[in-house]
C-alpha atoms as a PDB file:
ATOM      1  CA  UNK A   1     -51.505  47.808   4.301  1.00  0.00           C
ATOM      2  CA  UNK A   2     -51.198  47.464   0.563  1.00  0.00           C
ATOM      3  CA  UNK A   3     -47.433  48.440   0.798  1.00  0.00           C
ATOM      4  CA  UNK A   4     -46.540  46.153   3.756  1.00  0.00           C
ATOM      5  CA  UNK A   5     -48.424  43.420   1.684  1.00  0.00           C
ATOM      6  CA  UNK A   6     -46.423  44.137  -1.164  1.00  0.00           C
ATOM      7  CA  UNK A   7     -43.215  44.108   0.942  1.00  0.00           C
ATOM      8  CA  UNK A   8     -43.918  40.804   1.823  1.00  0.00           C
ATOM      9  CA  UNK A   9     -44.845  39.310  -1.092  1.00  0.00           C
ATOM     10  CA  UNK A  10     -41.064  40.131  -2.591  1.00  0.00           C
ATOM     11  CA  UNK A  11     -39.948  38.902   0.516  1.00  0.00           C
ATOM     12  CA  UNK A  12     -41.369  35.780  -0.132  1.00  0.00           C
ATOM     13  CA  UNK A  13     -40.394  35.787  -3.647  1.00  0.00           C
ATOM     14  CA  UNK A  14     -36.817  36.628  -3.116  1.00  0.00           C
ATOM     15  CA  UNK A  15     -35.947  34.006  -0.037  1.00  0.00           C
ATOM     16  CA  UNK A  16     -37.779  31.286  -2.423  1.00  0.00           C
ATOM     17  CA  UNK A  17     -35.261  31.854  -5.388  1.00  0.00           C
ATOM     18  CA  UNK A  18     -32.819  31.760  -3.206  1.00  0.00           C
ATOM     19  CA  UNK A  19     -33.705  28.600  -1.640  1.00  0.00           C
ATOM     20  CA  UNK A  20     -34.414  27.663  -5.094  1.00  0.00           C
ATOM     21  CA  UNK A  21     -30.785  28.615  -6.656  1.00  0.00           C
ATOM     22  CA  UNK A  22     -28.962  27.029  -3.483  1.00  0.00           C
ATOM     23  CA  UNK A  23     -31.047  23.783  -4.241  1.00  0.00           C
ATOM     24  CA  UNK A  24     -29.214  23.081  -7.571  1.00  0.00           C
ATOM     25  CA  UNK A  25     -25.989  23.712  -6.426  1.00  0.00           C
ATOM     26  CA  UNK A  26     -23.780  20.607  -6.022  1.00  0.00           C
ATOM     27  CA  UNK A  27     -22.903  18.753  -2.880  1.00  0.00           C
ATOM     28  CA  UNK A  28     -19.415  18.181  -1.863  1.00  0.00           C
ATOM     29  CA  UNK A  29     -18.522  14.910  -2.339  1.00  0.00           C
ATOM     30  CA  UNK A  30     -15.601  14.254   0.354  1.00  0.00           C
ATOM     31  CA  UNK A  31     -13.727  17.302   0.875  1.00  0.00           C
ATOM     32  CA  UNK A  32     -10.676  15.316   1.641  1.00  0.00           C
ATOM     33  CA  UNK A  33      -9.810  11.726   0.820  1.00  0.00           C
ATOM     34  CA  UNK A  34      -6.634   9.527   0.286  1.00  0.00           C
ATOM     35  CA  UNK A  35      -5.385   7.821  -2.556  1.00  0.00           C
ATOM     36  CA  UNK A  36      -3.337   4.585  -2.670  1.00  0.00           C
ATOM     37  CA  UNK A  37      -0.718   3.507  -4.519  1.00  0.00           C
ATOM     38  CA  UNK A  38      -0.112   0.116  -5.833  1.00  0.00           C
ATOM     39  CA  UNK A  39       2.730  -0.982  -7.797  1.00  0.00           C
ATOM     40  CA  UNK A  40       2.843  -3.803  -9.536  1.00  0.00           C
ATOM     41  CA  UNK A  41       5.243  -6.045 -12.184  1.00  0.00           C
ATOM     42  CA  UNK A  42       4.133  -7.128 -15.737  1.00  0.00           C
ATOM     43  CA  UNK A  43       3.027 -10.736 -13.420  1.00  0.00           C
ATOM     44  CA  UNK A  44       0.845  -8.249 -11.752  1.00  0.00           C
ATOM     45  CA  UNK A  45       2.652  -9.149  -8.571  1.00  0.00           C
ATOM     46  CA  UNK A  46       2.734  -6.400  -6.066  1.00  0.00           C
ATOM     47  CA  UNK A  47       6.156  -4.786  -5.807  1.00  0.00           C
ATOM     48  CA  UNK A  48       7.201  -4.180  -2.265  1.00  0.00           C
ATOM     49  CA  UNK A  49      10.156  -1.924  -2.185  1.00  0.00           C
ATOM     50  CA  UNK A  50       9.245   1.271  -3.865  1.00  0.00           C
ATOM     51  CA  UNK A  51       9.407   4.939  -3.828  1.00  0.00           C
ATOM     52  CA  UNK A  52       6.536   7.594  -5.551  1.00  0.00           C
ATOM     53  CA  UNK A  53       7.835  11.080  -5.782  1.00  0.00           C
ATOM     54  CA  UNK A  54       5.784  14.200  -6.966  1.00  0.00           C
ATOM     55  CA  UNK A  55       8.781  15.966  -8.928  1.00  0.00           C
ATOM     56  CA  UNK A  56       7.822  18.661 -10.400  1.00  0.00           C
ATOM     57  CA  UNK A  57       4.362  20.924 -11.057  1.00  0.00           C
ATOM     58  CA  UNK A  58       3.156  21.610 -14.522  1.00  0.00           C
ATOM     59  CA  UNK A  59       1.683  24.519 -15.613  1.00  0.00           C
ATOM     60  CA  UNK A  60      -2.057  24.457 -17.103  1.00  0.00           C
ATOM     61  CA  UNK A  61      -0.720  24.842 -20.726  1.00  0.00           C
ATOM     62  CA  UNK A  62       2.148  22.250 -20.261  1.00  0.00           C
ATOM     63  CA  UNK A  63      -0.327  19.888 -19.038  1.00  0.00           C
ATOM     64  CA  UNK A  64      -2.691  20.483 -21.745  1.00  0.00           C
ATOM     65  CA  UNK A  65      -0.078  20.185 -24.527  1.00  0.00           C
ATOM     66  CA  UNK A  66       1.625  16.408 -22.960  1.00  0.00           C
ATOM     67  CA  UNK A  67      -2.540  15.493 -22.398  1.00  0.00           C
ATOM     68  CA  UNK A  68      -3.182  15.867 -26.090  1.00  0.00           C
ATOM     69  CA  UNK A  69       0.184  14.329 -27.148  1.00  0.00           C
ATOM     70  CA  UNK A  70       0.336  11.039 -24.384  1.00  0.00           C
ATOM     71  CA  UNK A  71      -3.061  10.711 -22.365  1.00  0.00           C
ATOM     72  CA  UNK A  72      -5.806   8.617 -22.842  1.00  0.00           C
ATOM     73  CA  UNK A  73      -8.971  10.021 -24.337  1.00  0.00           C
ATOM     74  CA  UNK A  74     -11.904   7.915 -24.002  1.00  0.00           C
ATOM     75  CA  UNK A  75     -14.986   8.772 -24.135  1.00  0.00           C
ATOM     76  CA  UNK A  76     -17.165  10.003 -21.014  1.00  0.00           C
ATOM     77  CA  UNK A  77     -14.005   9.786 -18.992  1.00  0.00           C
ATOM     78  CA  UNK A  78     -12.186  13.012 -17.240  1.00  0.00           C
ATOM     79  CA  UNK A  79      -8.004  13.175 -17.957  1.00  0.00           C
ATOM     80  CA  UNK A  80      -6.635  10.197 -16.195  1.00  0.00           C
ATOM     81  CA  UNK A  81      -2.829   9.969 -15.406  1.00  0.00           C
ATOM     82  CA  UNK A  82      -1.032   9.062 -18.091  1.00  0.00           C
ATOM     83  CA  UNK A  83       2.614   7.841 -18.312  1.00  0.00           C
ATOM     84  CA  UNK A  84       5.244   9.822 -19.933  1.00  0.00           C
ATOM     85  CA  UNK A  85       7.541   8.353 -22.383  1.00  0.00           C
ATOM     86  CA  UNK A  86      11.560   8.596 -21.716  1.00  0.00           C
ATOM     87  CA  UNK A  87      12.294  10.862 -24.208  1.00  0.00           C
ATOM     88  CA  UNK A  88       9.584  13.432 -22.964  1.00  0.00           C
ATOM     89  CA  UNK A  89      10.592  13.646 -19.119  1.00  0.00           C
ATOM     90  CA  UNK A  90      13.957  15.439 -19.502  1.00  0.00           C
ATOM     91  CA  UNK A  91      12.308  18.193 -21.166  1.00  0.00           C
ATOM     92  CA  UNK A  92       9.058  18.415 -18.848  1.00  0.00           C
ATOM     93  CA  UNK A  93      11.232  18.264 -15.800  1.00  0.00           C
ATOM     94  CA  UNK A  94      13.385  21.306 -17.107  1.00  0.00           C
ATOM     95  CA  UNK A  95       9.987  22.903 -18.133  1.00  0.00           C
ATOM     96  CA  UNK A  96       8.038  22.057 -14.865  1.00  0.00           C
ATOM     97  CA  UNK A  97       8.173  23.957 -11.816  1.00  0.00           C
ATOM     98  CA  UNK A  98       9.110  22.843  -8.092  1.00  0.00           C
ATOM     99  CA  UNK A  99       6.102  21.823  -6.135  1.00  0.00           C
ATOM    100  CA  UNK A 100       4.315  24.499  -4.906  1.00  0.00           C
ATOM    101  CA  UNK A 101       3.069  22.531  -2.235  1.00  0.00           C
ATOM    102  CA  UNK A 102       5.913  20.477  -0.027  1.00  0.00           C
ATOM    103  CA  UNK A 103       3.174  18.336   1.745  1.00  0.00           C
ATOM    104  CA  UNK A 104      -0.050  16.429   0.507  1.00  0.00           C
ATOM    105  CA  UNK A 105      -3.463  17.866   2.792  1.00  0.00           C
ATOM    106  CA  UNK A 106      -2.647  15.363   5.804  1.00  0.00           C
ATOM    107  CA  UNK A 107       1.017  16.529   5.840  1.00  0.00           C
ATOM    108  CA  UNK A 108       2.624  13.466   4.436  1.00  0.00           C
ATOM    109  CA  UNK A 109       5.429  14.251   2.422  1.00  0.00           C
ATOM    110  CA  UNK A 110       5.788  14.088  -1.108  1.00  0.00           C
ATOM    111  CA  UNK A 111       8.145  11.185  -1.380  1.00  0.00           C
ATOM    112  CA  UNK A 112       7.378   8.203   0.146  1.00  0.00           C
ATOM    113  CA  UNK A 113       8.932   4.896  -0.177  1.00  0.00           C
ATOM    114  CA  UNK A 114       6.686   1.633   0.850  1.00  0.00           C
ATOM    115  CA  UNK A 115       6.397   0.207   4.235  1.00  0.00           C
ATOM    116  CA  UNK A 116       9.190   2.703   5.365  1.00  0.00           C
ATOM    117  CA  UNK A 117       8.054   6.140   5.148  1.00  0.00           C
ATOM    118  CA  UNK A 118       4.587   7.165   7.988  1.00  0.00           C
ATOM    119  CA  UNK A 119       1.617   7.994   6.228  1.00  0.00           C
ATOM    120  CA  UNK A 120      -1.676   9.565   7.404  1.00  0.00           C
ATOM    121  CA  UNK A 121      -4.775   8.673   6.025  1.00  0.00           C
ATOM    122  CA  UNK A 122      -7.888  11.291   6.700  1.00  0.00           C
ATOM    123  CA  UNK A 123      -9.970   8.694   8.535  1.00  0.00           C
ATOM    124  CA  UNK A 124      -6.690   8.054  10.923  1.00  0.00           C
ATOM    125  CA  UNK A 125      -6.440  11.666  11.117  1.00  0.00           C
ATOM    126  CA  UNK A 126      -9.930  12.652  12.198  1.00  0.00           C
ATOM    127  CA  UNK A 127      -9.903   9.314  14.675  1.00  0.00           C
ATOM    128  CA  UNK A 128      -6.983  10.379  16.313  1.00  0.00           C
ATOM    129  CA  UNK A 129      -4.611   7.722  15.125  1.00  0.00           C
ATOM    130  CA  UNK A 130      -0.636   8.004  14.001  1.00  0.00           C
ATOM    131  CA  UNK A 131       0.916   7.871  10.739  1.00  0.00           C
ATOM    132  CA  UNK A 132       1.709   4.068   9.226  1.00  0.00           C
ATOM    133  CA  UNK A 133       4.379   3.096   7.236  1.00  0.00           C
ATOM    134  CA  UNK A 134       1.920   0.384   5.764  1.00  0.00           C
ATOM    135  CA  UNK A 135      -0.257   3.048   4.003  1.00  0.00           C
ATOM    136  CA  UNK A 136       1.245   4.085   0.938  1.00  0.00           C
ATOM    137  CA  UNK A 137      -0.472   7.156  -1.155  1.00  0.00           C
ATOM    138  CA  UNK A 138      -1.339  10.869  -0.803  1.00  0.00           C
ATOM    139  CA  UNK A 139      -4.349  12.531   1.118  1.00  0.00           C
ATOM    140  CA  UNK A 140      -6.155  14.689  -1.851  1.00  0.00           C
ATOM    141  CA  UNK A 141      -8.992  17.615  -1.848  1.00  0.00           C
ATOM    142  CA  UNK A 142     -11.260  17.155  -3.839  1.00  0.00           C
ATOM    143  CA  UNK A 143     -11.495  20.695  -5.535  1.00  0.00           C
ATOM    144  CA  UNK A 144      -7.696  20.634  -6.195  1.00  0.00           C
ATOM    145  CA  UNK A 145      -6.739  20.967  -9.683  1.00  0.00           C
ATOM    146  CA  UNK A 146      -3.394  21.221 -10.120  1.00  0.00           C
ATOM    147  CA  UNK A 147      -1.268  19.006 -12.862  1.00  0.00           C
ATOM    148  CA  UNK A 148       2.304  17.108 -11.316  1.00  0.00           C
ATOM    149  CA  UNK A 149       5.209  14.985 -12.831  1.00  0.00           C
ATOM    150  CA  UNK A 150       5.110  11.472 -10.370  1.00  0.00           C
ATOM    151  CA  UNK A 151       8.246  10.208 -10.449  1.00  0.00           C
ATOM    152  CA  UNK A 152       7.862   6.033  -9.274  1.00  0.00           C
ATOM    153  CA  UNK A 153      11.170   3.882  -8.664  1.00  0.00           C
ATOM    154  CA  UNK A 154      11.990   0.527  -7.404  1.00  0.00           C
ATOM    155  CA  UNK A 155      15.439  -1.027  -7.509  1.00  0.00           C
ATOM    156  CA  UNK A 156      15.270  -3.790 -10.529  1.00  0.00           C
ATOM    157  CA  UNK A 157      13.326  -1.929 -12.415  1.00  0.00           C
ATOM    158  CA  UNK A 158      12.989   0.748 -14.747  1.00  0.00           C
ATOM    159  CA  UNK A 159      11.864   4.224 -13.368  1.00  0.00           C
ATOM    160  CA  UNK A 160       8.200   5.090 -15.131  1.00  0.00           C
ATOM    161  CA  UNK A 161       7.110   8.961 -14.924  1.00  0.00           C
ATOM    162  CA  UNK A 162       3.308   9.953 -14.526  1.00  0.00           C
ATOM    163  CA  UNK A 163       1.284  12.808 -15.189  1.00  0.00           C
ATOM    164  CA  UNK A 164      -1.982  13.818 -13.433  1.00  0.00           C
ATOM    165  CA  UNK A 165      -3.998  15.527 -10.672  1.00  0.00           C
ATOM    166  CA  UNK A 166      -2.521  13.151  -7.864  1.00  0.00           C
ATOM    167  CA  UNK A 167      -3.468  15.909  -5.101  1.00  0.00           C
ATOM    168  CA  UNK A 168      -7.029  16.348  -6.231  1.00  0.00           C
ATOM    169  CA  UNK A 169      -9.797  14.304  -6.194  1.00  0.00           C
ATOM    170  CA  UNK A 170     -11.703  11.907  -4.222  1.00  0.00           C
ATOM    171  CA  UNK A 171     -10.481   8.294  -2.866  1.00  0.00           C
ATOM    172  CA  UNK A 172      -8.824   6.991  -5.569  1.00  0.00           C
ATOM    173  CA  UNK A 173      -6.586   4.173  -5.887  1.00  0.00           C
ATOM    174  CA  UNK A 174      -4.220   4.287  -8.563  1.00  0.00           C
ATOM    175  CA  UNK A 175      -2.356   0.663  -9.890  1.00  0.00           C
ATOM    176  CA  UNK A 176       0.952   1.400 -11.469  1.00  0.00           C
ATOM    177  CA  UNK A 177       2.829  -1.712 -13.754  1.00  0.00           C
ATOM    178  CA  UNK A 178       7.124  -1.148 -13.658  1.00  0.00           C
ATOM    179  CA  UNK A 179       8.969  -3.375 -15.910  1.00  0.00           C
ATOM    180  CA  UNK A 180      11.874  -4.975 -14.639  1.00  0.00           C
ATOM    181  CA  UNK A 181      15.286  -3.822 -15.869  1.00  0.00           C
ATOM    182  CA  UNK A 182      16.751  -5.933 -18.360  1.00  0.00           C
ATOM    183  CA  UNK A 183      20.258  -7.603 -17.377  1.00  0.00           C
END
């Protein structure tokens, strides 16, 4: 009796720190989510023939080394994107490595141009619903970390290179400025 007590008294103790250690462990926020794009001019007028490109993956330790050098470091704030100057996207292209992934986690590709190329959001996905060439953006996960060069174009104006975690994450939107070419 004194045994079987015993029994159950660790019994009790171990399924209460495990309910206890499960309790502090973090929810998932969204699992999957989709960031837009929106590109704007210096008038912070929306630009409506455009392309965003994902052009090339950087490794932990290349990402690291162009954070400290370019991105912004405020306070309380993870790694945003940052944008690369000229001079440095030559040599992080030659550096970088291919995608490893060739779609984003809806299976839009990787370069879209605006109001041309069919995107799938993950709301339109779970509904049922078809790609749109009016969405504009990547579907992310939020527990994906990786680092990638995104290349952004429009004709009239000059080509701008970003760095970040544009896979990861959860429902972003991210506001890009181009400046037009000079004549």
């Amino acid at each position: 009796m004194v045994k079987s007590m015993r029994i159950l008294g660790a019994a009790i103790l171990l399924i209460c720190s495990v309910i206890l250690s499960v309790s502090n462990v973090e929810a998932q926020l969204c699992g999957r989510s989709y960031a837009k794009f929106v590109v704007k001019d210096s008038a912070s007028k929306s630009i409506s023939d455009m392309t965003i490109e994902i052009v090339a993956e950087l490794p932990e330790k290349d990402y690291k080394e162009l954070w400290e050098r370019y991105g912004y470091k405020e306070p309380g704030y993870q790694p945003l994107p940052f944008k690369l100057p000229a001079q440095a996207v030559d040599e992080v292209i030659k550096r970088g490595l291919h995608p490893t992934v060739k779609t984003d986690f809806c299976g839009n590709p990787l370069k879209q141009r605006s109001n041309v190329t069919e995107v799938i959001t993950p709301q339109e996905q779970m509904q049922g619903g078809r790609a749109n060439p009016e969405n504009f953006g990547f579907c992310t996960s939020e527990v994906f970390a990786r680092h990638f060069l995104l290349k952004i174009s429009a004709p009239h104006y000059v080509t701008d290179y970003h760095v970040g975690s544009f896979l990861g994450g959860c429902g972003k939107s991210w506001e890009f400025t181009l400046t037009e070419e000079k004549s």
